[in-house]
N, C-alpha and C. Protein backbone atom coordinates (compact mmCIF):
# COMPACT_ATOMS: atom_id res chain seq x y z
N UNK A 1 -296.07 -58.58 54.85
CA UNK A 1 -296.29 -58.26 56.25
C UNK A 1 -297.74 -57.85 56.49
N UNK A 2 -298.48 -56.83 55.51
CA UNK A 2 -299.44 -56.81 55.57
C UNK A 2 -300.60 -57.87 55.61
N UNK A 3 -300.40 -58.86 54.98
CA UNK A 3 -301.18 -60.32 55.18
C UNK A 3 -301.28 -61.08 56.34
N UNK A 4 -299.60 -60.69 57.14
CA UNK A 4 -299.51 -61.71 58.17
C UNK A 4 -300.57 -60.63 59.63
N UNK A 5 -300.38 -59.60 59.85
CA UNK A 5 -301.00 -58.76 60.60
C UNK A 5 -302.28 -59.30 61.12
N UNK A 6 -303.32 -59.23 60.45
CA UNK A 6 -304.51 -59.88 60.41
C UNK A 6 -304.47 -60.80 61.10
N UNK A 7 -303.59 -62.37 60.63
CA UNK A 7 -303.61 -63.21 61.28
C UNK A 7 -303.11 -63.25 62.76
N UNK A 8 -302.14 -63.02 62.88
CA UNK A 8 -301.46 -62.54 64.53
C UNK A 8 -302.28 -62.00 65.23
N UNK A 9 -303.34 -61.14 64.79
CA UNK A 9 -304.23 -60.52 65.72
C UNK A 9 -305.27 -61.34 65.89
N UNK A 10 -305.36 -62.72 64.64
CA UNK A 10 -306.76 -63.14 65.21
C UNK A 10 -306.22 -64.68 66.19
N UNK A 11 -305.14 -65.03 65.83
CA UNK A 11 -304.43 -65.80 66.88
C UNK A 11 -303.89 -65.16 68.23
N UNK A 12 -303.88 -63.86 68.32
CA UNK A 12 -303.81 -63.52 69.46
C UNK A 12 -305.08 -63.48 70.23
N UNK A 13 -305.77 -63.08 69.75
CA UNK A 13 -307.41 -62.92 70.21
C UNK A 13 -308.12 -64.68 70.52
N UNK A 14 -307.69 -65.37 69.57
CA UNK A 14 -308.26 -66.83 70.19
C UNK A 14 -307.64 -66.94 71.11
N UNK A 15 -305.85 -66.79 71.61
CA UNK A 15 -305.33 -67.13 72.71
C UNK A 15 -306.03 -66.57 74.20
N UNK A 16 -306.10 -65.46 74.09
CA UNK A 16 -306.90 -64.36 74.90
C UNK A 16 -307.93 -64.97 75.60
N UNK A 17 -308.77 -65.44 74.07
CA UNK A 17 -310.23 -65.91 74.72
C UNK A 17 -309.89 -67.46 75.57
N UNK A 18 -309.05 -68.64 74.77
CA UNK A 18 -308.70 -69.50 75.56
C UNK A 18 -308.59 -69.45 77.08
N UNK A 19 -307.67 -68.45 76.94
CA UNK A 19 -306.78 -68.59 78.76
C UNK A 19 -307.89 -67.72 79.29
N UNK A 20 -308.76 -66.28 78.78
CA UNK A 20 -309.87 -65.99 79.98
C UNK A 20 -310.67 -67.17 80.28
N UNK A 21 -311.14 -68.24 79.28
CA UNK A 21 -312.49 -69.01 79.45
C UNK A 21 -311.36 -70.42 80.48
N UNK A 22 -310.27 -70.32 80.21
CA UNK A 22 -309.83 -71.47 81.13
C UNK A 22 -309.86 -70.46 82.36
N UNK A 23 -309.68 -69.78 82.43
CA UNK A 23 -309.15 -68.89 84.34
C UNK A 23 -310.98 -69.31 84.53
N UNK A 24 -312.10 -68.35 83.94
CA UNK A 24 -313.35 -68.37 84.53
C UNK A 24 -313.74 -69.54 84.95
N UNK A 25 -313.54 -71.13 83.96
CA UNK A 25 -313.94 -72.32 83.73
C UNK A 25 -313.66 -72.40 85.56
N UNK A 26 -312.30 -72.31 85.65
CA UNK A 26 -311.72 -72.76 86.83
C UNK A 26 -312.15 -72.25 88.16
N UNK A 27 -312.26 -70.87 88.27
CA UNK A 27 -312.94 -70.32 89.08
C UNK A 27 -314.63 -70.67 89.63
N UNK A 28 -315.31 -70.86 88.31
CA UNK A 28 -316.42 -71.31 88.33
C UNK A 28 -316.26 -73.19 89.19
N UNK A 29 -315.79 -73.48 88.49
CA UNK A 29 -315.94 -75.06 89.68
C UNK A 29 -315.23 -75.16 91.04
N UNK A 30 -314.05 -73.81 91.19
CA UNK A 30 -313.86 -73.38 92.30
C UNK A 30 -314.52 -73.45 93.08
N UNK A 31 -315.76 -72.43 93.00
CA UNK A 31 -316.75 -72.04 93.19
C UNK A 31 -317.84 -72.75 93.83
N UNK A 32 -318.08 -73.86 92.68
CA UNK A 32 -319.18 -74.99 93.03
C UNK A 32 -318.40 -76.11 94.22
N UNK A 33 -317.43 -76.31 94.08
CA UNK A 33 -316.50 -76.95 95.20
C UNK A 33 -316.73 -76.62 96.75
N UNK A 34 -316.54 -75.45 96.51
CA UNK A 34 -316.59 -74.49 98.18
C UNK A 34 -318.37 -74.71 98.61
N UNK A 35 -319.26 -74.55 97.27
CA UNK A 35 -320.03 -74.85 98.44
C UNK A 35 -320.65 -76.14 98.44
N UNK A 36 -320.27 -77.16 97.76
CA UNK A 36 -320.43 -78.41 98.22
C UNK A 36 -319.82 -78.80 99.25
N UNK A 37 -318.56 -78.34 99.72
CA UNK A 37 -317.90 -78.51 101.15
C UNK A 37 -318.43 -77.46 102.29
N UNK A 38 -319.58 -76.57 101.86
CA UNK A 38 -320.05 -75.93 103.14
C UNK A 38 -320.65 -76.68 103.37
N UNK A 39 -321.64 -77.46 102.71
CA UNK A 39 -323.10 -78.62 102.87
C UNK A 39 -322.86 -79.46 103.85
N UNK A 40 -321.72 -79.92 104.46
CA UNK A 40 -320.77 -80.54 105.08
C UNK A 40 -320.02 -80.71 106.25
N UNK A 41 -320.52 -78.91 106.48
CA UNK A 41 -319.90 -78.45 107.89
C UNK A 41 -321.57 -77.78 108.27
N UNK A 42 -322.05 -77.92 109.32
CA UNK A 42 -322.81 -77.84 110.37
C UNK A 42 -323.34 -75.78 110.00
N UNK A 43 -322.12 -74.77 110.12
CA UNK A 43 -322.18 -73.72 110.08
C UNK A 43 -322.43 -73.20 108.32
N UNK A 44 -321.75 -73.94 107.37
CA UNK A 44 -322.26 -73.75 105.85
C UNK A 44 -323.89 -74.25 106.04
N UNK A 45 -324.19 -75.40 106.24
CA UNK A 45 -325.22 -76.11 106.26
C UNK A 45 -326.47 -74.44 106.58
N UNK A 46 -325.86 -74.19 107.90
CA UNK A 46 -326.90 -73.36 108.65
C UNK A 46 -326.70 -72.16 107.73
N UNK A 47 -325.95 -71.52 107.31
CA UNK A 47 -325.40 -70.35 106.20
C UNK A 47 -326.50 -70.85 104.77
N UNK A 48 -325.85 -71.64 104.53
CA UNK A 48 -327.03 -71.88 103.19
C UNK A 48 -328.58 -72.31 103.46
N UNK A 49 -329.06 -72.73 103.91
CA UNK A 49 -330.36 -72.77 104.21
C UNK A 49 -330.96 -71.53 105.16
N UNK A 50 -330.57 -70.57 105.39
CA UNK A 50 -331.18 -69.49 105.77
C UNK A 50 -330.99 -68.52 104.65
N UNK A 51 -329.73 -68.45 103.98
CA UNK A 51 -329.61 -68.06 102.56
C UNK A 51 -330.84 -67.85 101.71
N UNK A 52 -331.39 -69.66 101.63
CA UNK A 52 -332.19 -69.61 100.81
C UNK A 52 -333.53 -69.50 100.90
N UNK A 53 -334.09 -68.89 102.46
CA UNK A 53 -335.29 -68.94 102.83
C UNK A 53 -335.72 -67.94 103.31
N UNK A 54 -334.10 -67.00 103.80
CA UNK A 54 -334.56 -65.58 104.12
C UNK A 54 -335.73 -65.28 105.11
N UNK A 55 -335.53 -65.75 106.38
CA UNK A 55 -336.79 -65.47 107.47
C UNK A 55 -336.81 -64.52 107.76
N UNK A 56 -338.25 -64.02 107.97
CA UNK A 56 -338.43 -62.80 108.45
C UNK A 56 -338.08 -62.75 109.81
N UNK A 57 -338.03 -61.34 110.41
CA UNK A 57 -337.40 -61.19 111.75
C UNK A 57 -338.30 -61.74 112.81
N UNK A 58 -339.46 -62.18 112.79
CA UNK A 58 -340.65 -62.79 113.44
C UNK A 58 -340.64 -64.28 113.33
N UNK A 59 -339.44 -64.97 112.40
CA UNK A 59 -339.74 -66.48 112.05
C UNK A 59 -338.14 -66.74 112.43
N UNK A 60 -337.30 -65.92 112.50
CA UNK A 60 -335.75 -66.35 112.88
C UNK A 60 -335.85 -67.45 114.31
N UNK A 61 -336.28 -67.23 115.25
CA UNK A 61 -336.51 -67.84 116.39
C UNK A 61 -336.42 -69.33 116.28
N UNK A 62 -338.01 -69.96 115.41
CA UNK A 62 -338.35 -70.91 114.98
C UNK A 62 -337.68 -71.58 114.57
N UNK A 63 -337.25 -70.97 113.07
CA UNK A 63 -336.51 -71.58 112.12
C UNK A 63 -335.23 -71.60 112.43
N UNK A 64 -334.56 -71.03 113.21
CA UNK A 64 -333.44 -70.89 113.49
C UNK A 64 -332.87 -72.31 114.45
N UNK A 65 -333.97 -73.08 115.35
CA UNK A 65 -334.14 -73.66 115.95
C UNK A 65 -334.01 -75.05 115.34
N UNK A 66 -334.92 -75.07 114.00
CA UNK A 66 -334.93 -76.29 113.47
C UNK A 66 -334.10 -76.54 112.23
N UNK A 67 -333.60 -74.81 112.20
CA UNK A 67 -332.03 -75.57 110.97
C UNK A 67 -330.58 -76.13 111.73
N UNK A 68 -330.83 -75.66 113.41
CA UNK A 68 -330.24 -76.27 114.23
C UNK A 68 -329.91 -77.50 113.83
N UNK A 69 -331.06 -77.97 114.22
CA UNK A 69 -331.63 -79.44 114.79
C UNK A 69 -330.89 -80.09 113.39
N UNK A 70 -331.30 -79.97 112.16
CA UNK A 70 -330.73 -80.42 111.27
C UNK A 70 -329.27 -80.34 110.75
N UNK A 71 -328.97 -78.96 111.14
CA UNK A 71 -327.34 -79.03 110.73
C UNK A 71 -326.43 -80.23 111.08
N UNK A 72 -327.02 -80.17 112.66
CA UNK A 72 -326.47 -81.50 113.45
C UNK A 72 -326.72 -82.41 112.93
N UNK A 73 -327.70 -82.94 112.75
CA UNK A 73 -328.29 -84.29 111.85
C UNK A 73 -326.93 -84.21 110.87
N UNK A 74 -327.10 -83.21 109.53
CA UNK A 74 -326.37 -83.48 108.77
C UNK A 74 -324.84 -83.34 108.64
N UNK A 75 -324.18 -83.01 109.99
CA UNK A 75 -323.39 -82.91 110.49
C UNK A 75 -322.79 -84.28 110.78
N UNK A 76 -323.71 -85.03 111.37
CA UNK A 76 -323.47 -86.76 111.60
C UNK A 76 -323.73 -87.56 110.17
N UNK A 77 -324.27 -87.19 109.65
CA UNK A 77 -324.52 -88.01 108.58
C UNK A 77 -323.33 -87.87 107.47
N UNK A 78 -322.73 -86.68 107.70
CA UNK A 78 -321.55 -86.65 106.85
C UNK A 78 -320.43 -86.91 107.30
N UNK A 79 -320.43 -87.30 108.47
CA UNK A 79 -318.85 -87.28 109.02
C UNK A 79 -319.10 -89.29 109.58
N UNK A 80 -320.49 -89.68 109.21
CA UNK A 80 -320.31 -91.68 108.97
C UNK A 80 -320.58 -91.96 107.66
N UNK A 81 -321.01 -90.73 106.73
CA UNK A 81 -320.78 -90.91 105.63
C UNK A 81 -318.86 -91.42 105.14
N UNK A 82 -318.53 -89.98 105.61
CA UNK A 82 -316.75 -90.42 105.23
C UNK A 82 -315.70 -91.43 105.88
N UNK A 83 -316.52 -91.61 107.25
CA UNK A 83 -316.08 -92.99 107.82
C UNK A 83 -316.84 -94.37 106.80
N UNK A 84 -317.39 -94.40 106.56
CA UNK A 84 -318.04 -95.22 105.46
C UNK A 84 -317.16 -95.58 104.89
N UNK A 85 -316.96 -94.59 103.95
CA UNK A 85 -316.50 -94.26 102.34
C UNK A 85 -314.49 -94.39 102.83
N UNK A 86 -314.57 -93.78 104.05
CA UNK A 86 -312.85 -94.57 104.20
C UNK A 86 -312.64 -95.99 104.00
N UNK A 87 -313.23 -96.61 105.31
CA UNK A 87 -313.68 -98.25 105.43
C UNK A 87 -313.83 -98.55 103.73
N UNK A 88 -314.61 -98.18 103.03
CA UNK A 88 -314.80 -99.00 101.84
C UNK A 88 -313.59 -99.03 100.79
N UNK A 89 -313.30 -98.20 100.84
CA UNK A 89 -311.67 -97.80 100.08
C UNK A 89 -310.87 -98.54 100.53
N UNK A 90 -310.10 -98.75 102.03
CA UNK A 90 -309.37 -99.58 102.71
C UNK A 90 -309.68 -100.80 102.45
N UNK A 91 -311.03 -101.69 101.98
CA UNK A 91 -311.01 -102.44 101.59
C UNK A 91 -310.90 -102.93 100.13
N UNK A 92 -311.38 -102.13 99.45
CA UNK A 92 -310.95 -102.39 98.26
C UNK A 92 -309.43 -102.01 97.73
N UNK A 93 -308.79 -101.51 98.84
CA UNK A 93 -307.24 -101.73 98.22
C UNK A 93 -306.94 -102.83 98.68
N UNK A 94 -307.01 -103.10 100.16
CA UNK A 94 -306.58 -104.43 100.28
C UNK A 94 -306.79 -105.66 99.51
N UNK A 95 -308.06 -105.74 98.95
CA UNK A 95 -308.44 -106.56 98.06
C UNK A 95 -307.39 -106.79 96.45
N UNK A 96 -307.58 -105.53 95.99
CA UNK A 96 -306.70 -105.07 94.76
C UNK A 96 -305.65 -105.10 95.14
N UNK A 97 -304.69 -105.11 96.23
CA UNK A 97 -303.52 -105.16 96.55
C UNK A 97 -302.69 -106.95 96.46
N UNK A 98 -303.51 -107.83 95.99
CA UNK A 98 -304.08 -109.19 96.02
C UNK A 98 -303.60 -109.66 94.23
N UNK A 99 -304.23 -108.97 93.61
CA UNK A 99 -304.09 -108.98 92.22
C UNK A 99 -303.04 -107.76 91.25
N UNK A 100 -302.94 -106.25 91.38
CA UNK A 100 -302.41 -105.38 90.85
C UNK A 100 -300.93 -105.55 90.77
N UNK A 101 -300.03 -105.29 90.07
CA UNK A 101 -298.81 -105.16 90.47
C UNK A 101 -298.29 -104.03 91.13
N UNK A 102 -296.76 -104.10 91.53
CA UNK A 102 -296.49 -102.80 92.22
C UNK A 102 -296.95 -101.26 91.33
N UNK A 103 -296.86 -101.20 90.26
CA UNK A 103 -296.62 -100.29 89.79
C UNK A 103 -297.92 -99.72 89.50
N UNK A 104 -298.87 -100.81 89.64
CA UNK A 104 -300.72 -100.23 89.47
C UNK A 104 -301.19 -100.07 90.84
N UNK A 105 -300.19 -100.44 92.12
CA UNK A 105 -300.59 -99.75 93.28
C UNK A 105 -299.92 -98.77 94.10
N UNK A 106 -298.56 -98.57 93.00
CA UNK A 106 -298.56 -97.26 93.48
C UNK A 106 -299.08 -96.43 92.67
N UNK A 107 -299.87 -96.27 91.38
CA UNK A 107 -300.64 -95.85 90.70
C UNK A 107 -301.96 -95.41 91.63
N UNK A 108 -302.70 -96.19 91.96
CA UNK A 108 -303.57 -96.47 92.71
C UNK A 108 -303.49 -95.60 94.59
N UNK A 109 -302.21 -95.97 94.50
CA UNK A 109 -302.22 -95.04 96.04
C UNK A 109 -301.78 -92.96 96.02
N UNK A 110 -301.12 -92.94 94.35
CA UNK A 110 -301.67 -91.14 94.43
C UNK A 110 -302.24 -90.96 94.42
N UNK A 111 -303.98 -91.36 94.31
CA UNK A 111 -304.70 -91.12 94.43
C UNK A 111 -305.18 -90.70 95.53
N UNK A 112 -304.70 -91.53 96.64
CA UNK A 112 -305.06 -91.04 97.83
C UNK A 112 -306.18 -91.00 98.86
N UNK A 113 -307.24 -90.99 98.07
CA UNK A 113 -308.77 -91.41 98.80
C UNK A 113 -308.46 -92.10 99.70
N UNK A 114 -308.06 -93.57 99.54
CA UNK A 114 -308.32 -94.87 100.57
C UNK A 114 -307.41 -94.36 101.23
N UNK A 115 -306.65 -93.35 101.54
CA UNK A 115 -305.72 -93.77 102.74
C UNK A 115 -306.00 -92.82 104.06
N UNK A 116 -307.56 -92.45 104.06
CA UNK A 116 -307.94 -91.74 105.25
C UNK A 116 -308.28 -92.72 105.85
């Protein structure tokens, strides 16, 4: 019993470390997720770029004006971006829907993308 002790504790301790570094792993791309989907919306857009430039109370006016101007920009650019990127999907199933069998398109449709 004394032999086995040791070991149990150091297989408990790898388990430990496993499941914390999977929870953090997960949290961490959580993380990076959320703010690749602020980049996206008009109000993240404006949130992160003042974030990272920090105007002084004498330059808010200005700048405030022209992260406007751009949010919007990138506001449109992402929302014919995903009209794009729908359109292109819709066609390439239809296409693949041509050749695949049933069972590689319903494979193909959990996926889910093409069907916005």
């Amino acid at each position: 019993m004394k032999k086995m002790k040791p070991k149990l504790i150091l297989l408990a301790t790898v388990l430990i470390g496993f499941v914390l570094g999977f929870l953090v792993s997960g949290q961490m791309t959580k993380h990076e997720m959320n703010e690749i989907m602020r980049w996206g919306t008009e109000d993240g857009f404006k949130e992160i770029v003042t974030e990272a430039i920090e105007p002084t109370p004498g330059q808010e006016t200005q700048v405030n004006a022209i992260i406007d101007k751009y949010a919007g920009l990138n506001g449109e650019l992402h929302d014919k971006w995903k009209k794009e990127h729908g359109e292109l999907m819709r066609a390439l199933t239809a296409e693949l829907s041509t050749i695949l069998t049933p069972g590689q398109m319903e494979n193909w449709n959990k996926q889910g993308q093409h069907k916005k």
